[in-house]
N, C-alpha and C. Protein backbone atom coordinates (compact mmCIF):
# COMPACT_ATOMS: atom_id res chain seq x y z
N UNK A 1 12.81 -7.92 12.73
CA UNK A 1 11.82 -7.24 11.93
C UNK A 1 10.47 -7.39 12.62
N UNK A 2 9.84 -6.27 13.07
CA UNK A 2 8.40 -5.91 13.44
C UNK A 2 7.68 -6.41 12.35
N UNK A 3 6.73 -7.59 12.46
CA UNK A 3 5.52 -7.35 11.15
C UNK A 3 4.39 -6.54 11.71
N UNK A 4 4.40 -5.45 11.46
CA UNK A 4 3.43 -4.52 11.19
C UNK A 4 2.17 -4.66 9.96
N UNK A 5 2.36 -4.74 9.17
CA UNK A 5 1.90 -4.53 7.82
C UNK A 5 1.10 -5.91 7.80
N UNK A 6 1.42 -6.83 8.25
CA UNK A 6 0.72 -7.88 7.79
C UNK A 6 -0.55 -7.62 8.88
N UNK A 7 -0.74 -7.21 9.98
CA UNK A 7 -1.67 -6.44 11.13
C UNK A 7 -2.49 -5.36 10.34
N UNK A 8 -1.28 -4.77 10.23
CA UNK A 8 -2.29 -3.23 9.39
C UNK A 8 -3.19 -3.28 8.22
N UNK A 9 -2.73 -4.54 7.36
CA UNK A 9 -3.36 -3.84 6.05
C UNK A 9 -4.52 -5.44 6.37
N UNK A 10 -4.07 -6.51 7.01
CA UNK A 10 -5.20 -7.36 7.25
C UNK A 10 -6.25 -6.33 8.00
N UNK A 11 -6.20 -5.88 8.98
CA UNK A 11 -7.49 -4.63 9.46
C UNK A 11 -7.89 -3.92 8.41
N UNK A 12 -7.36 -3.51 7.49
CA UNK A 12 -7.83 -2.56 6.46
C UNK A 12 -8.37 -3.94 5.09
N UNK A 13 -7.95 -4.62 5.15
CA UNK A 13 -8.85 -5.45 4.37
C UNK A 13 -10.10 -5.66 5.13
N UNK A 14 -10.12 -6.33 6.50
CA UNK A 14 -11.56 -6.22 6.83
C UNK A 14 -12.35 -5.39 6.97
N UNK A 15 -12.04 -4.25 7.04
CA UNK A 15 -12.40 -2.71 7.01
C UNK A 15 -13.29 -2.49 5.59
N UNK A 16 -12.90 -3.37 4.92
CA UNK A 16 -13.40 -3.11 3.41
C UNK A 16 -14.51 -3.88 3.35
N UNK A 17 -14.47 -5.41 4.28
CA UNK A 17 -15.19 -6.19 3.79
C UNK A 17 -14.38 -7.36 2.92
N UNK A 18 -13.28 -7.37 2.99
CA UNK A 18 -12.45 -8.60 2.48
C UNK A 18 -11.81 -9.68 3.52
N UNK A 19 -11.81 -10.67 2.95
CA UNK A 19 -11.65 -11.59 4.01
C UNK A 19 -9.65 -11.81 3.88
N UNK A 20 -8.75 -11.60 4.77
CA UNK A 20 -7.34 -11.53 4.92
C UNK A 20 -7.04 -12.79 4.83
N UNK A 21 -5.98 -12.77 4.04
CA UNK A 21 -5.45 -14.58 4.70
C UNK A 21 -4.31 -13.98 4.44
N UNK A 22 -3.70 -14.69 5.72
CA UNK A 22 -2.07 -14.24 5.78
C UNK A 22 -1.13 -15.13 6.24
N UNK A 23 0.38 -14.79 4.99
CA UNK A 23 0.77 -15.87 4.54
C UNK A 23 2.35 -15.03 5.40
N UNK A 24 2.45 -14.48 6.34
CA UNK A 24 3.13 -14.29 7.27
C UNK A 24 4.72 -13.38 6.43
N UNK A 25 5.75 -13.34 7.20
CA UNK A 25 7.35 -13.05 6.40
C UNK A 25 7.47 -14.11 5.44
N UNK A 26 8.46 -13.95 4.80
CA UNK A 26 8.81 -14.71 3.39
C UNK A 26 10.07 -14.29 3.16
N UNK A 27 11.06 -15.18 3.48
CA UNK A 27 12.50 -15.08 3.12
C UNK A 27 12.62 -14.25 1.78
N UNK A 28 13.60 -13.51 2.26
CA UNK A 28 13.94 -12.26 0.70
C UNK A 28 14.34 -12.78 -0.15
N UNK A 29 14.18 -14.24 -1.27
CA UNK A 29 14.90 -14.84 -2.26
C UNK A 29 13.92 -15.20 -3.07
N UNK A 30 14.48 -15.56 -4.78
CA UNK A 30 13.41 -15.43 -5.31
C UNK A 30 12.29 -16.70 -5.15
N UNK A 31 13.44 -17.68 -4.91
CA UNK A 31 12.50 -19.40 -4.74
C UNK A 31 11.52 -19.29 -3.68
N UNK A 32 11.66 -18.42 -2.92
CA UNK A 32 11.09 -18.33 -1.49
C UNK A 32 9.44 -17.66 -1.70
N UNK A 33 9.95 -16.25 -2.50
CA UNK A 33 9.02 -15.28 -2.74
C UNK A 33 7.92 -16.03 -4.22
N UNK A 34 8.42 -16.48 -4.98
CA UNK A 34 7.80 -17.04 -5.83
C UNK A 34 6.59 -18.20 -5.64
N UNK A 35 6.76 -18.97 -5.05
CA UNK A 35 6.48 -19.93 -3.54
C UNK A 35 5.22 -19.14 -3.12
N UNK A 36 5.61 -18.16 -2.57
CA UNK A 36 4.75 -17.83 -1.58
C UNK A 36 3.65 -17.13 -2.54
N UNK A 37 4.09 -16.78 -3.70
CA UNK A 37 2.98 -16.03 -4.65
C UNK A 37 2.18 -16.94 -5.31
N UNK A 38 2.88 -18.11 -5.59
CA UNK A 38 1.99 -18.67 -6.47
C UNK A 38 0.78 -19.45 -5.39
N UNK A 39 0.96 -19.86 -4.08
CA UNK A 39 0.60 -20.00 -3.01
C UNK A 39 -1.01 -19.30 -2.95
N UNK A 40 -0.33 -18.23 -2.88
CA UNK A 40 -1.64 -17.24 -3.03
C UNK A 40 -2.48 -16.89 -4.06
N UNK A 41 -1.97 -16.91 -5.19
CA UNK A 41 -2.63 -16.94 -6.22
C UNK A 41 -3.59 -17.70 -6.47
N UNK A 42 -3.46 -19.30 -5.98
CA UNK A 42 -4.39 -20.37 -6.08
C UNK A 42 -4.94 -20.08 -4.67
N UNK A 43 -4.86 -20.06 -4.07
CA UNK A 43 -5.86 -19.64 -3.02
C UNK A 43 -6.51 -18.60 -2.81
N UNK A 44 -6.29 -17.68 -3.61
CA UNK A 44 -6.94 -15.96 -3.25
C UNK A 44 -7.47 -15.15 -4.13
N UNK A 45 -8.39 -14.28 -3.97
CA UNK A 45 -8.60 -13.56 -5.55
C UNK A 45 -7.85 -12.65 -5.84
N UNK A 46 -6.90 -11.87 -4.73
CA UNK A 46 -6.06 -10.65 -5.54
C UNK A 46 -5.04 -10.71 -3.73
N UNK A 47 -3.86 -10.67 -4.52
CA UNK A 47 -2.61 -10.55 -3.47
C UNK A 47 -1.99 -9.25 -2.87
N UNK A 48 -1.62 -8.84 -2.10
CA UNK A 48 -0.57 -7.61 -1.41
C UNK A 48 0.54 -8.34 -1.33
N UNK A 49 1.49 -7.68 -1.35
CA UNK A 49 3.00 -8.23 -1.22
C UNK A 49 3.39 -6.84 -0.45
N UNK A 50 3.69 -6.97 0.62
CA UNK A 50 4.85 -5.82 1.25
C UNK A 50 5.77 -5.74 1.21
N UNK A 51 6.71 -5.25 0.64
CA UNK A 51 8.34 -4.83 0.61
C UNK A 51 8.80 -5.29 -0.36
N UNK A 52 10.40 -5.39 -0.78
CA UNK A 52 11.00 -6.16 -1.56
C UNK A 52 10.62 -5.27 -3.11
N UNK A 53 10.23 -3.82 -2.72
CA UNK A 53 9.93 -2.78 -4.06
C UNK A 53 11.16 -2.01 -3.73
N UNK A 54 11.57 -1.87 -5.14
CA UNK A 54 12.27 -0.77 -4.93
C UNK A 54 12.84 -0.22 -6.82
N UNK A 55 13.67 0.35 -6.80
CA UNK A 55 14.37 0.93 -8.10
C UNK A 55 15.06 0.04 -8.57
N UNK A 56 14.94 -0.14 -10.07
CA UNK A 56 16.00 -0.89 -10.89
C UNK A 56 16.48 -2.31 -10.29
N UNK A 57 17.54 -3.34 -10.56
CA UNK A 57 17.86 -4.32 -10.60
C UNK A 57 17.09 -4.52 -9.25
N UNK A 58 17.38 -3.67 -8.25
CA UNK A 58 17.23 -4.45 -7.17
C UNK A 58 15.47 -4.92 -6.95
N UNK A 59 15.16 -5.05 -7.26
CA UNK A 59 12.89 -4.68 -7.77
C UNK A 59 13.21 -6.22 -7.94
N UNK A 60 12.95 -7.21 -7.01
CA UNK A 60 12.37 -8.77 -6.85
C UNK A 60 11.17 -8.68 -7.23
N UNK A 61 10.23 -8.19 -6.29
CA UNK A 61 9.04 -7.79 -6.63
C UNK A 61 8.50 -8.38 -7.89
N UNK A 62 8.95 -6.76 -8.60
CA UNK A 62 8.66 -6.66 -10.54
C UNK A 62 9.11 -8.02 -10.68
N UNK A 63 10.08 -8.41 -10.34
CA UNK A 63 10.57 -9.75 -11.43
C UNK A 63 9.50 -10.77 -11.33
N UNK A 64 9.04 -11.16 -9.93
CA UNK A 64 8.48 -12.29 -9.57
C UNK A 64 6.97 -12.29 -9.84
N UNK A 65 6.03 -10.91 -9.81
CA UNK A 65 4.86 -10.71 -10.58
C UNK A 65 5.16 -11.09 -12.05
N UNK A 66 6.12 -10.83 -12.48
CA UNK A 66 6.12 -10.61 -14.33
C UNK A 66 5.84 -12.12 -14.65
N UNK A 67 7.04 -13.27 -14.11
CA UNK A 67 7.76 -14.22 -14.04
C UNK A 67 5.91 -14.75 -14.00
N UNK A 68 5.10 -14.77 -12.89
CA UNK A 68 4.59 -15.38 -12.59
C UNK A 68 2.80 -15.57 -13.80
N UNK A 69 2.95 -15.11 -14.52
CA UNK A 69 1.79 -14.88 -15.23
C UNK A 69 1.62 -13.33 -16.04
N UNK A 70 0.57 -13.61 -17.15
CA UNK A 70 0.12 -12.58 -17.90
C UNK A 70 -0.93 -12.40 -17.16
N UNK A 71 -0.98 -10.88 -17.16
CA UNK A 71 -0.25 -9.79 -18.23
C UNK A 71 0.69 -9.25 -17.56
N UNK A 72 0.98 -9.58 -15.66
CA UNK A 72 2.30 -8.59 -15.36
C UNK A 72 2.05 -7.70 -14.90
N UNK A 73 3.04 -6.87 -14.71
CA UNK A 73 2.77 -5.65 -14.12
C UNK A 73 2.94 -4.63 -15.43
N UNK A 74 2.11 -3.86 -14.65
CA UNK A 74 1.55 -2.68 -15.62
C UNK A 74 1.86 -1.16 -15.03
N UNK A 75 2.11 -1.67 -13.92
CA UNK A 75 2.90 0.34 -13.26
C UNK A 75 3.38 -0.25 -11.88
N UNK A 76 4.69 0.67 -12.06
CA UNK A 76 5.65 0.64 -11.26
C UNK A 76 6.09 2.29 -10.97
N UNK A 77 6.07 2.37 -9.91
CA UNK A 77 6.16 3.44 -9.46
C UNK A 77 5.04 4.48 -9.72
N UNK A 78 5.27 5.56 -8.67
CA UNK A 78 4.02 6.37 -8.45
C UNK A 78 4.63 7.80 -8.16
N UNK A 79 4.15 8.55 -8.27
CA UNK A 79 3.85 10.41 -7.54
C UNK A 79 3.56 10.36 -7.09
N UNK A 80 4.32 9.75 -5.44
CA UNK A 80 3.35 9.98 -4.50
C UNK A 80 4.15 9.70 -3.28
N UNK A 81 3.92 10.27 -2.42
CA UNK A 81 4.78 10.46 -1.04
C UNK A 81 3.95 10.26 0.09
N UNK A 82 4.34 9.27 1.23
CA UNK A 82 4.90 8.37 0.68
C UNK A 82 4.56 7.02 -0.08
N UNK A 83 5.16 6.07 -0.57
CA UNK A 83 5.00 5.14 -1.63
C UNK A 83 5.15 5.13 -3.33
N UNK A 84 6.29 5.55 -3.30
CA UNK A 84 6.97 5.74 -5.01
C UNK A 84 7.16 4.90 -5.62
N UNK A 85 7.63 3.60 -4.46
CA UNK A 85 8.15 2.26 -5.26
C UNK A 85 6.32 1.53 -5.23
N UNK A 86 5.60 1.70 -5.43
CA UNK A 86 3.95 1.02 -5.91
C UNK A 86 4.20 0.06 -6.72
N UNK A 87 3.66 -1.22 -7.33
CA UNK A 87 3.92 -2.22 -7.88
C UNK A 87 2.20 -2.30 -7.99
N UNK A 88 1.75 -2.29 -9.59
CA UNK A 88 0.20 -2.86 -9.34
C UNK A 88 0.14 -3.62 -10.97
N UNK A 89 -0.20 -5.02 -10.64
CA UNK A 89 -0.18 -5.73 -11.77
C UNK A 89 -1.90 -6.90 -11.94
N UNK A 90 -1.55 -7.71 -13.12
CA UNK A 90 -2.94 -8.94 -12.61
C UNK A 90 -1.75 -9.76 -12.87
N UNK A 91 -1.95 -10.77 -12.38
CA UNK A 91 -1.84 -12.46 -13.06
C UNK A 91 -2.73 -13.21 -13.29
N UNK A 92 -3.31 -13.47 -14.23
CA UNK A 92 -4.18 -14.34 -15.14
C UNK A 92 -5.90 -14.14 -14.10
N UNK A 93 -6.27 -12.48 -14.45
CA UNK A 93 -7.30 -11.97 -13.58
C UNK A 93 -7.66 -11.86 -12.25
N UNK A 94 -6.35 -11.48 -11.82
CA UNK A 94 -5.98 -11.44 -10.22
C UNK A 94 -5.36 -10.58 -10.30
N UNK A 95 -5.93 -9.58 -9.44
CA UNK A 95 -4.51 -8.07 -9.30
C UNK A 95 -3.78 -8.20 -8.16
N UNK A 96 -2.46 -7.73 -8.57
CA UNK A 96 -1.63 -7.98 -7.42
C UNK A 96 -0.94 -6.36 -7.23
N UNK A 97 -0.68 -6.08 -6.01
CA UNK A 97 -0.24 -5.28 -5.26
C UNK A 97 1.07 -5.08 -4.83
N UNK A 98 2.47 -4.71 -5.46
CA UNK A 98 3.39 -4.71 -4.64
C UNK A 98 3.50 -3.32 -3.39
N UNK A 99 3.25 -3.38 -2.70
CA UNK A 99 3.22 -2.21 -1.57
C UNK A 99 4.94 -2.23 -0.97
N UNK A 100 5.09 -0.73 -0.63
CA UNK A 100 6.65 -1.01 -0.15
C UNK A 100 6.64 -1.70 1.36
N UNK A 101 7.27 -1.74 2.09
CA UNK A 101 7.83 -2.11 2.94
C UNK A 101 7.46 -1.74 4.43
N UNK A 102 7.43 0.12 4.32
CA UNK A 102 7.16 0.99 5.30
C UNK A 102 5.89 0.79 5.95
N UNK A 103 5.63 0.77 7.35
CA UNK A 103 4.32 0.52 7.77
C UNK A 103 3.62 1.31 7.24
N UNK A 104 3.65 2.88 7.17
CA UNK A 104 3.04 4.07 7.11
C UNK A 104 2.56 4.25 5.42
N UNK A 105 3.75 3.81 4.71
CA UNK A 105 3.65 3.95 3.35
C UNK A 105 3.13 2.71 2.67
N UNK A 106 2.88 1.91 3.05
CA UNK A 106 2.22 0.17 2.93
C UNK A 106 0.89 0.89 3.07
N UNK A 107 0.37 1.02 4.20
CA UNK A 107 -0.93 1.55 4.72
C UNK A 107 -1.65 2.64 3.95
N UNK A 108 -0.75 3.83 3.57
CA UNK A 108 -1.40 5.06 2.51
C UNK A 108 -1.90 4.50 0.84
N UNK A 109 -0.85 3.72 0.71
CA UNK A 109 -0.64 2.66 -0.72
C UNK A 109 -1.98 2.04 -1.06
N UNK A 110 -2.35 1.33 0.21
CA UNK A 110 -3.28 0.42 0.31
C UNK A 110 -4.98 1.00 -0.12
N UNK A 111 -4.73 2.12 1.23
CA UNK A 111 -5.81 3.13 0.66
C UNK A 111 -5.82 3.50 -0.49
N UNK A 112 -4.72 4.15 -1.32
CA UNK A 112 -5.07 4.63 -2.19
C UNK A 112 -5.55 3.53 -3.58
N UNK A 113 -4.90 2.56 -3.43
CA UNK A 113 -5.07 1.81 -4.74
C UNK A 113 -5.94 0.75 -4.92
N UNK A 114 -4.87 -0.12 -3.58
CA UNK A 114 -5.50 -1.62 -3.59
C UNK A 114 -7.12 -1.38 -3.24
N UNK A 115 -7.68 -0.71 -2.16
CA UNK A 115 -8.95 -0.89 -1.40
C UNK A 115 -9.99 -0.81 -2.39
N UNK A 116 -10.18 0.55 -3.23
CA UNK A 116 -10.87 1.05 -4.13
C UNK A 116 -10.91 -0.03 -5.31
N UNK A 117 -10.16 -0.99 -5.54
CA UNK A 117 -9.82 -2.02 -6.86
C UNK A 117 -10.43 -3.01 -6.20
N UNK A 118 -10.34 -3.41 -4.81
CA UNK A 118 -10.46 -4.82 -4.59
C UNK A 118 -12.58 -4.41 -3.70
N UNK A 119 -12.91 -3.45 -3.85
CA UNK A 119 -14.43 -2.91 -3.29
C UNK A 119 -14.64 -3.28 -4.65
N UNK A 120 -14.37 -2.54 -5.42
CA UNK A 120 -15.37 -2.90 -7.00
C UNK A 120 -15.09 -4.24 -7.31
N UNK A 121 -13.97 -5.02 -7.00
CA UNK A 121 -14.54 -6.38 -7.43
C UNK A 121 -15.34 -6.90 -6.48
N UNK A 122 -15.57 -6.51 -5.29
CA UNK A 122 -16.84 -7.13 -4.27
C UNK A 122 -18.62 -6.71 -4.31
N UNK A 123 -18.32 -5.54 -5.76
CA UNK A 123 -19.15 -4.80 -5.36
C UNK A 123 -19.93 -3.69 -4.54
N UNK A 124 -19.17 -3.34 -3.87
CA UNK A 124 -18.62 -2.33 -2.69
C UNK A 124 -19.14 -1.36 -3.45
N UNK A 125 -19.56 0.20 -2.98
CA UNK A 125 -19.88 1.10 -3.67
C UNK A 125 -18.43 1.77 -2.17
N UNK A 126 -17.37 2.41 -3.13
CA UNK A 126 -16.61 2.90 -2.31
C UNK A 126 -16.70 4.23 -1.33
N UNK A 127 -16.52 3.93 0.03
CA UNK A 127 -16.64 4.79 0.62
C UNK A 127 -15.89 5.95 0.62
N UNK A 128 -17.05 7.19 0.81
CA UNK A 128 -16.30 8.73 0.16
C UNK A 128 -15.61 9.17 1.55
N UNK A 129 -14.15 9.71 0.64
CA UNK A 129 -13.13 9.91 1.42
C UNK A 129 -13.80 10.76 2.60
N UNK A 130 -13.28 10.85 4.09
CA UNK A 130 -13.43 11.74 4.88
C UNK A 130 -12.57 12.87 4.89
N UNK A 131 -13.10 14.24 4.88
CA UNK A 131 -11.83 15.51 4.50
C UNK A 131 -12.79 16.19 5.44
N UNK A 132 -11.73 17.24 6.13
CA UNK A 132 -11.69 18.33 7.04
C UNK A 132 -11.24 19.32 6.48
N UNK A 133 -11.15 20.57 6.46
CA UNK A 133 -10.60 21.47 6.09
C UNK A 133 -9.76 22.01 7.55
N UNK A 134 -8.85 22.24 7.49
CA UNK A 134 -7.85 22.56 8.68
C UNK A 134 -6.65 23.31 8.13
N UNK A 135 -5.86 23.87 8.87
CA UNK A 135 -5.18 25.15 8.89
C UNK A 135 -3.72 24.24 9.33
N UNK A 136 -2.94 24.16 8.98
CA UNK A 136 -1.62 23.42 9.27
C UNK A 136 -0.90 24.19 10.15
N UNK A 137 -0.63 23.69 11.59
CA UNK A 137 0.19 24.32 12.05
C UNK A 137 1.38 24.56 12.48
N UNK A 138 2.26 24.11 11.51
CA UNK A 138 3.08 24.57 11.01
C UNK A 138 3.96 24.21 9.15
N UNK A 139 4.95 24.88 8.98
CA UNK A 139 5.56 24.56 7.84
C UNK A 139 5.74 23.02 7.57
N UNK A 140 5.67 22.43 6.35
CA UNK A 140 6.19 20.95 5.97
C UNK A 140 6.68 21.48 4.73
N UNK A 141 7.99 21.14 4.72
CA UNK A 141 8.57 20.85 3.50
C UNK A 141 7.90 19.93 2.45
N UNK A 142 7.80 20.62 1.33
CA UNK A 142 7.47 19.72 -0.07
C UNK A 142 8.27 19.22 -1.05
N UNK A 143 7.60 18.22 -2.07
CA UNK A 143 8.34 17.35 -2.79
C UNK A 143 7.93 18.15 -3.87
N UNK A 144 8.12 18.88 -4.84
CA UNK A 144 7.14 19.29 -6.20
C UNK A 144 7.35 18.27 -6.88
N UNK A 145 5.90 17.99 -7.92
CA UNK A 145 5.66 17.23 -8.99
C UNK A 145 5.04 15.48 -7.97
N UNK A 146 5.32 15.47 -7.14
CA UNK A 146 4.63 14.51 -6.44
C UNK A 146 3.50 14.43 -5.45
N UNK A 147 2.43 13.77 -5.51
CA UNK A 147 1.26 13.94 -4.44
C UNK A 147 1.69 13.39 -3.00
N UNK A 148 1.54 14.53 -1.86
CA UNK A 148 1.94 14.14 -0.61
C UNK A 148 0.54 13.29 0.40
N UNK A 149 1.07 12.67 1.24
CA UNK A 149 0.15 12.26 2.07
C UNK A 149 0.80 12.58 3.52
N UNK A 150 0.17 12.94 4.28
CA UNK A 150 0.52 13.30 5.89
C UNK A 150 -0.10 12.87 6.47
N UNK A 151 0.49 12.17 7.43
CA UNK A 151 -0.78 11.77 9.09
C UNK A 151 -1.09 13.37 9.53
N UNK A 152 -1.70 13.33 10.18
CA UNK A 152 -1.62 14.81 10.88
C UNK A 152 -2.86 14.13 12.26
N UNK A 153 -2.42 15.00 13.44
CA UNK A 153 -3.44 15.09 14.47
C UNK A 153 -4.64 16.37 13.97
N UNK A 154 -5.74 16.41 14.29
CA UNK A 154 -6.06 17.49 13.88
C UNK A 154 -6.83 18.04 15.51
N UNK A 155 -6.77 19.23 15.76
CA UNK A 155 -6.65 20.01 17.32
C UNK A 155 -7.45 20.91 16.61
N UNK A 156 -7.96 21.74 17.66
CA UNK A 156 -8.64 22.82 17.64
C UNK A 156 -8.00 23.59 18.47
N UNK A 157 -7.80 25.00 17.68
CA UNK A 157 -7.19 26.62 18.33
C UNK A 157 -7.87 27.48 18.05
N UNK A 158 -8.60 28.32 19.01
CA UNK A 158 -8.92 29.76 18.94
C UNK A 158 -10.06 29.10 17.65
N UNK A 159 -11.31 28.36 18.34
CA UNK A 159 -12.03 27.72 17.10
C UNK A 159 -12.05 27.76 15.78
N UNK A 160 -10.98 27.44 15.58
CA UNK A 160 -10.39 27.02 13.83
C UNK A 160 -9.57 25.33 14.40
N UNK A 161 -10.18 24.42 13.16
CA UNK A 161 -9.38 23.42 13.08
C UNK A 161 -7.94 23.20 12.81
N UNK A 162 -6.73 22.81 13.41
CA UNK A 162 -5.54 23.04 13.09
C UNK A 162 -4.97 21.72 12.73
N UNK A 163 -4.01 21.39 11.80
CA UNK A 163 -3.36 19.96 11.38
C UNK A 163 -1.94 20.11 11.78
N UNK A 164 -1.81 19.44 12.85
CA UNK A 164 -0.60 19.19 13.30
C UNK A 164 0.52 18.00 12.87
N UNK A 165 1.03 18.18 11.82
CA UNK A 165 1.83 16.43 11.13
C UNK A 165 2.21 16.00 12.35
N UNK A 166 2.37 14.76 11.73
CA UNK A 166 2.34 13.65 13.19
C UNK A 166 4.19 13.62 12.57
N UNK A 167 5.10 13.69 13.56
CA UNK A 167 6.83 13.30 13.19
C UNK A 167 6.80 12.07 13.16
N UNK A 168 7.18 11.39 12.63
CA UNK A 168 8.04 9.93 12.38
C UNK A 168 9.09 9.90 11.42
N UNK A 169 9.61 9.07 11.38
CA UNK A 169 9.70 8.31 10.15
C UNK A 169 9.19 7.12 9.64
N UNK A 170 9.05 7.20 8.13
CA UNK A 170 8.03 6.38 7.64
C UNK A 170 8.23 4.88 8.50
N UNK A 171 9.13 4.42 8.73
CA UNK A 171 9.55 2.75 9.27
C UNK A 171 8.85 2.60 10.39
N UNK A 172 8.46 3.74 11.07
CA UNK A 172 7.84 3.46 12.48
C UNK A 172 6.94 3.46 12.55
């Protein structure tokens, strides 16, 4: 396993102005993961957890936020592509973050939720999104009823801005 995410979203915490502390992989079990939360909890003002989200029974995650303090989690899952499995809870005035797994979808997650939550508790006046208007060049299949997010390169043709999606898959 590449740790990505613990790289990526520590840069995007300092990016904000938050100071990262990172508490590295964490065996997939609950004694392990529990451990490592409560860990953080006393040491930190608000946690990310990467991976270990997902649907129904299999959601460690959910269990180990709930398990660990009031009030819990409060939303699970999202409209939103990618990052459906979202996890955003407090424990005893600490918000916690379950982010999925995916570098790409960890990283969009982050932006969208955690950054904006964890600026207003610093006082941060949040910085306004950057948008281009650009011309896609070509087709992407859609999800209806869910909000998409795309990397895209953005190029210039025949002076019009063009958005070229970047291919991956989310893991890479």
């Amino acid at each position: 396993v590449r740790d990505v995410n613990t790289y990526a979203l520590s840069a995007g915490l300092s990016a904000i102005g938050a100071e990262p502390v990172r508490y590295g992989i964490t065996k997939d079990d609950h004694a392990s993961l529990t451990a490592a939360l409560s860990i953080a909890l006393r040491e930190c003002d608000a946690v990310l957890i990467s991976g270990g989200s997902s649907v129904g029974t299999a959601d460690m995650t959910r269990r180990i936020i709930d398990e660990a303090g009031r009030p819990g989690v409060f939303l699970h899952g999202v409209a939103v592509k990618p990052g459906k499995p979202t996890i955003v809870g407090d424990i005893g005035g600490k918000p916690v973050f379950g982010l999925p797994g995916h570098p790409v979808s960890a990283y969009f997650i982050f932006r969208i939720f955690a950054a904006p939550t964890l600026q207003r508790m610093m006082g941060v006046i949040r910085e306004q999104p950057r948008e281009a208007f650009a011309i896609m060049g070509r087709n992407v299949p859609s999800n209806h009823g869910r909000q998409e997010y795309l990397p895209v390169a953005l190029t210039e043709e025949d002076g019009r801005k063009v958005a070229l999606p970047v291919a991956s898959k989310s893991g890479l």
